[in-house]
PDB file of N, CA and C in Angstrom:
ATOM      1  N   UNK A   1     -12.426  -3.627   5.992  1.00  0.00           N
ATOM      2  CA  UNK A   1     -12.028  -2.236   6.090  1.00  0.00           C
ATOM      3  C   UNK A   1     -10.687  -2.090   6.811  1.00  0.00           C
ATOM      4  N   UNK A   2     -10.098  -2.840   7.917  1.00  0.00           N
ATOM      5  CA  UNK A   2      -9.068  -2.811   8.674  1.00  0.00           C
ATOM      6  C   UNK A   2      -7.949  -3.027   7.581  1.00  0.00           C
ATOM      7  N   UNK A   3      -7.932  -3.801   6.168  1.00  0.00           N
ATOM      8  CA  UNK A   3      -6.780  -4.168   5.471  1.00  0.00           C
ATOM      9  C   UNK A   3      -6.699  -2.829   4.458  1.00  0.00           C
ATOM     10  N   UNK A   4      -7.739  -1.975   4.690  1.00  0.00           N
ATOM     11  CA  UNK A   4      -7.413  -0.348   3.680  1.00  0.00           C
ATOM     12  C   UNK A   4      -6.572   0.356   4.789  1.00  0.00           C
ATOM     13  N   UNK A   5      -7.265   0.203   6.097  1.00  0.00           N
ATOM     14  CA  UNK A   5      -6.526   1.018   7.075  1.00  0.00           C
ATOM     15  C   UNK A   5      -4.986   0.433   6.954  1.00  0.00           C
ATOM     16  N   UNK A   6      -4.336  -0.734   7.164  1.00  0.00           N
ATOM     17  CA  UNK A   6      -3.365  -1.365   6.955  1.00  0.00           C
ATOM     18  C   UNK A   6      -2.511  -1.279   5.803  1.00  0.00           C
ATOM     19  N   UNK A   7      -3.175  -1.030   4.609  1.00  0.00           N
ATOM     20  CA  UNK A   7      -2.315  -0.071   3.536  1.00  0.00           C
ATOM     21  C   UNK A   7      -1.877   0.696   3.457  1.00  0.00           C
ATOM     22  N   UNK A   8      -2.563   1.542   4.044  1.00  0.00           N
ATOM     23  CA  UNK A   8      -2.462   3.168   3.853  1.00  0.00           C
ATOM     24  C   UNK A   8      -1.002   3.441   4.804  1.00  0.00           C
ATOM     25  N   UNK A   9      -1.739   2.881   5.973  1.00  0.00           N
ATOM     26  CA  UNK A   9      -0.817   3.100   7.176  1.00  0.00           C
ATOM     27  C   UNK A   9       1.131   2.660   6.745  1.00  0.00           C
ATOM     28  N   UNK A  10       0.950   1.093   5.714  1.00  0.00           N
ATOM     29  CA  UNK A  10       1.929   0.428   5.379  1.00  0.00           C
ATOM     30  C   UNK A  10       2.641   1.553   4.538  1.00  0.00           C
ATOM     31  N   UNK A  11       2.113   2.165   3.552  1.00  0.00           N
ATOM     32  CA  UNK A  11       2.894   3.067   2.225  1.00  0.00           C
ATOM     33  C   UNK A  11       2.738   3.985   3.112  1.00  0.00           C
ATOM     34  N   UNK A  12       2.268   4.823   4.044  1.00  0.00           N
ATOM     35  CA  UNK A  12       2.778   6.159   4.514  1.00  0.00           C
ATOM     36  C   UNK A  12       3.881   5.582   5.424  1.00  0.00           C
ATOM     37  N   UNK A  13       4.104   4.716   6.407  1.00  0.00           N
ATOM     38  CA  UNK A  13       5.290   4.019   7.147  1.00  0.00           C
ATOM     39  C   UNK A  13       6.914   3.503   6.164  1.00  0.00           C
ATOM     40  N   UNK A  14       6.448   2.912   4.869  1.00  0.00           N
ATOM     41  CA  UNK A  14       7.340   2.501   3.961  1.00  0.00           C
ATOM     42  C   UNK A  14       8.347   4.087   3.141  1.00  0.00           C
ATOM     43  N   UNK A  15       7.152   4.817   2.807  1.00  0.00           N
ATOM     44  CA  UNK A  15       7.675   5.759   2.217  1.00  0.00           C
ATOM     45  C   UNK A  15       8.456   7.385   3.542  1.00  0.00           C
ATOM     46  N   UNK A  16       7.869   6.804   4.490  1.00  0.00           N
ATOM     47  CA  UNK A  16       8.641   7.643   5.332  1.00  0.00           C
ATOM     48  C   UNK A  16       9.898   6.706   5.647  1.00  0.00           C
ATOM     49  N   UNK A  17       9.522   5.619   5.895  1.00  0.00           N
ATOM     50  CA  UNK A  17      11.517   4.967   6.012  1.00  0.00           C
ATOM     51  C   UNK A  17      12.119   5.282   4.794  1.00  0.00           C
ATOM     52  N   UNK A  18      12.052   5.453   3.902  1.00  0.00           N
ATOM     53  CA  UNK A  18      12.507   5.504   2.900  1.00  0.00           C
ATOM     54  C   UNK A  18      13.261   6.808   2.788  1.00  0.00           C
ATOM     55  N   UNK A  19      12.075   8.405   3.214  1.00  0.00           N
ATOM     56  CA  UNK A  19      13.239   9.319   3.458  1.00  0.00           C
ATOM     57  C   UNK A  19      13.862   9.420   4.489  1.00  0.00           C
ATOM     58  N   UNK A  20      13.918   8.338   5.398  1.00  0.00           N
ATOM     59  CA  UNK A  20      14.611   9.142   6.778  1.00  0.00           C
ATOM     60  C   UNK A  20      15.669   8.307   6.441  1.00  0.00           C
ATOM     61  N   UNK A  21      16.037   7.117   6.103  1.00  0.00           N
ATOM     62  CA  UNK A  21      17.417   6.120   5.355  1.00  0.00           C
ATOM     63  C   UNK A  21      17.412   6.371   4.608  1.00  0.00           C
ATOM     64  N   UNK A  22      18.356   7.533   4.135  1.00  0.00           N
ATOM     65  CA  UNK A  22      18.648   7.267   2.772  1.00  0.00           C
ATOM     66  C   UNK A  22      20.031   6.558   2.267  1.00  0.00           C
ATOM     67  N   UNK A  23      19.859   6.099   1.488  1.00  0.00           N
ATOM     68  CA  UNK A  23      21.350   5.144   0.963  1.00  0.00           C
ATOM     69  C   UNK A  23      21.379   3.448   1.363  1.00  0.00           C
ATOM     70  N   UNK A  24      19.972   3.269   2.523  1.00  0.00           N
ATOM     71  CA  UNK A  24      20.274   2.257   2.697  1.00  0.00           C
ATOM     72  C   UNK A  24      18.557   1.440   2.505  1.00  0.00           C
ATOM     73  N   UNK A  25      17.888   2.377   1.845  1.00  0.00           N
ATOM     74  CA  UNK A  25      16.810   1.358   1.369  1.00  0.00           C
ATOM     75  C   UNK A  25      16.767   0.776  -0.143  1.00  0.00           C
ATOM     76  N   UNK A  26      15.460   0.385   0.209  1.00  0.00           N
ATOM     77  CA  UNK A  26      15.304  -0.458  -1.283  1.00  0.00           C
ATOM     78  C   UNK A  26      14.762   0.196  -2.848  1.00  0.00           C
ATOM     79  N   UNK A  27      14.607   1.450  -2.555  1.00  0.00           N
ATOM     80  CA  UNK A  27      14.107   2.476  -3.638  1.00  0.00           C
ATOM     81  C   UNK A  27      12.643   2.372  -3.263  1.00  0.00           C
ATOM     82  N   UNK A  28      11.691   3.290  -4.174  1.00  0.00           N
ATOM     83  CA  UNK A  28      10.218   3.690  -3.755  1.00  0.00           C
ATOM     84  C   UNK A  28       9.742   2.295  -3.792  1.00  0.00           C
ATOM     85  N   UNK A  29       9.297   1.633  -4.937  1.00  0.00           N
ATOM     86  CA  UNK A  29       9.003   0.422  -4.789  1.00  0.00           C
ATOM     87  C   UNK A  29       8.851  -0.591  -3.227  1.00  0.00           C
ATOM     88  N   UNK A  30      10.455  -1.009  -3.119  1.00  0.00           N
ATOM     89  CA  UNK A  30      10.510  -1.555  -2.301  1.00  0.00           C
ATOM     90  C   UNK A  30      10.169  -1.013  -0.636  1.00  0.00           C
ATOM     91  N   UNK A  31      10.836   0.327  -0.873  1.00  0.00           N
ATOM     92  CA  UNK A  31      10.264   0.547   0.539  1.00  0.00           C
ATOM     93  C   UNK A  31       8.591   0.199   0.784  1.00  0.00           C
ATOM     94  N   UNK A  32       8.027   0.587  -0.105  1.00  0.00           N
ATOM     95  CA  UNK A  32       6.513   0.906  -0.190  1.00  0.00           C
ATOM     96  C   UNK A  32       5.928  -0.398   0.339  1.00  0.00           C
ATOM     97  N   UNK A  33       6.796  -1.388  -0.752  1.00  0.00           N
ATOM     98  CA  UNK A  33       6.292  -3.079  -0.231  1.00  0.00           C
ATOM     99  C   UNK A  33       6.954  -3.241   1.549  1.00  0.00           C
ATOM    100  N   UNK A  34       7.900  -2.902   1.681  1.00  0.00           N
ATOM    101  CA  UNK A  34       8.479  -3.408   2.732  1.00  0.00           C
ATOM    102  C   UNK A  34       7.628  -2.961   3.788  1.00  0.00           C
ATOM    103  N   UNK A  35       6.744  -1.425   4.169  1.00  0.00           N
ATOM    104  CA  UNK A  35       5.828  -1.118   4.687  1.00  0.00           C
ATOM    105  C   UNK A  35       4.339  -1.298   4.504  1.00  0.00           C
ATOM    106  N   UNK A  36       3.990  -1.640   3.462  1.00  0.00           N
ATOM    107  CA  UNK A  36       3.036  -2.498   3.556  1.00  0.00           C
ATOM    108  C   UNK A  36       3.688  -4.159   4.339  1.00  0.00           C
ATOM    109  N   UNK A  37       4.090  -5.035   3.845  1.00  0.00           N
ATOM    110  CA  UNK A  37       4.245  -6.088   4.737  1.00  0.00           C
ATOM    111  C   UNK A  37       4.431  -5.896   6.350  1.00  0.00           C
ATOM    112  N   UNK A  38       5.020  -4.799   6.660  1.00  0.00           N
ATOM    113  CA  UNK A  38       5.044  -4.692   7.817  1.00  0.00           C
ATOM    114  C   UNK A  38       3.692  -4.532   8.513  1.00  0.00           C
ATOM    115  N   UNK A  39       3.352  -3.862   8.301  1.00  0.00           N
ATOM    116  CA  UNK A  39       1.526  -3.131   8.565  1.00  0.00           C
ATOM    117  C   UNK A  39       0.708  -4.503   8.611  1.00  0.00           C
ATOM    118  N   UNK A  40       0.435  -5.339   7.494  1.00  0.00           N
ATOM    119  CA  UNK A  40      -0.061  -6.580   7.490  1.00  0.00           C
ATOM    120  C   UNK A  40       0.442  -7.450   8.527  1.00  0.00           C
ATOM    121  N   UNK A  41       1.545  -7.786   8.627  1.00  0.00           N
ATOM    122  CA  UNK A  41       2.120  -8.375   9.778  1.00  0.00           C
ATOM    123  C   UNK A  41       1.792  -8.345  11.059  1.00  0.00           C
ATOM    124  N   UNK A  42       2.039  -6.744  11.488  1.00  0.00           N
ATOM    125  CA  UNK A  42       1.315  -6.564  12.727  1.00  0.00           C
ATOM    126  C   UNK A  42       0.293  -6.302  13.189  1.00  0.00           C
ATOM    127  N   UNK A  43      -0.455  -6.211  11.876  1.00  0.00           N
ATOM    128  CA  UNK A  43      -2.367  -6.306  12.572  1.00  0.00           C
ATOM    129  C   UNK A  43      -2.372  -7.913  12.893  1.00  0.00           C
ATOM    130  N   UNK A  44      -1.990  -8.505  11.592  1.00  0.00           N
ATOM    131  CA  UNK A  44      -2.101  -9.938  12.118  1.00  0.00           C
ATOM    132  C   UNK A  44      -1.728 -10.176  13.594  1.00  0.00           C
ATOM    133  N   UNK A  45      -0.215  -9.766  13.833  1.00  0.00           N
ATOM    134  CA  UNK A  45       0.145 -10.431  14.756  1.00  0.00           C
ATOM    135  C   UNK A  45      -1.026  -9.418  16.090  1.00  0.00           C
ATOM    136  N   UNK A  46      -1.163  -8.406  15.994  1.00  0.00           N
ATOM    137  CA  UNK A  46      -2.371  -7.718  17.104  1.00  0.00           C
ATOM    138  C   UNK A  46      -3.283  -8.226  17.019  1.00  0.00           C
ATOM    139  N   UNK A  47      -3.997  -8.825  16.230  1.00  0.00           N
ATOM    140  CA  UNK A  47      -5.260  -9.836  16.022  1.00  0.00           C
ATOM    141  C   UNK A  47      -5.281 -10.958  16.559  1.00  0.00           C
ATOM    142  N   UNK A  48      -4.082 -11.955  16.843  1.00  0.00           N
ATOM    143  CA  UNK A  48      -3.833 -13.246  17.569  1.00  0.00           C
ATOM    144  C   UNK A  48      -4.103 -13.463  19.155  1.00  0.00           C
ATOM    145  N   UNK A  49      -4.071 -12.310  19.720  1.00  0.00           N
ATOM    146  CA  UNK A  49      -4.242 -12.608  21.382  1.00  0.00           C
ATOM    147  C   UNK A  49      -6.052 -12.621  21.485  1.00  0.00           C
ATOM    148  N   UNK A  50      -6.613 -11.821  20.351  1.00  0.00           N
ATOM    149  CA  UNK A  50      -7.925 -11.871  20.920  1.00  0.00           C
ATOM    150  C   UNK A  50      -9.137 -10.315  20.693  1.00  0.00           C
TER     151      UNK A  50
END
């Protein structure tokens, strides 16, 4: 259940960078991916101490 929370969280984070840079992202797509990876990333990395 934590990796739906981690989606969601990723495409609402991706698609808000997306309008607050404009001119310097990657279009919907990419932002979308780029906030999802992020989101995944840092649960992982919050998951490592314990």
């Amino acid at each position: 259940m934590h990796i739906v929370w981690f989606l969601i969280i990723g495409v609402a984070a991706g698609w808000l960078a997306g309008q607050f840079i404009r001119g310097g992202g990657f279009g919907l797509v990419g932002d979308l991916m780029v906030g999802i990876l992020g989101a995944m990333l840092g649960g992982w990395l919050l998951g490592l101490p314990g």
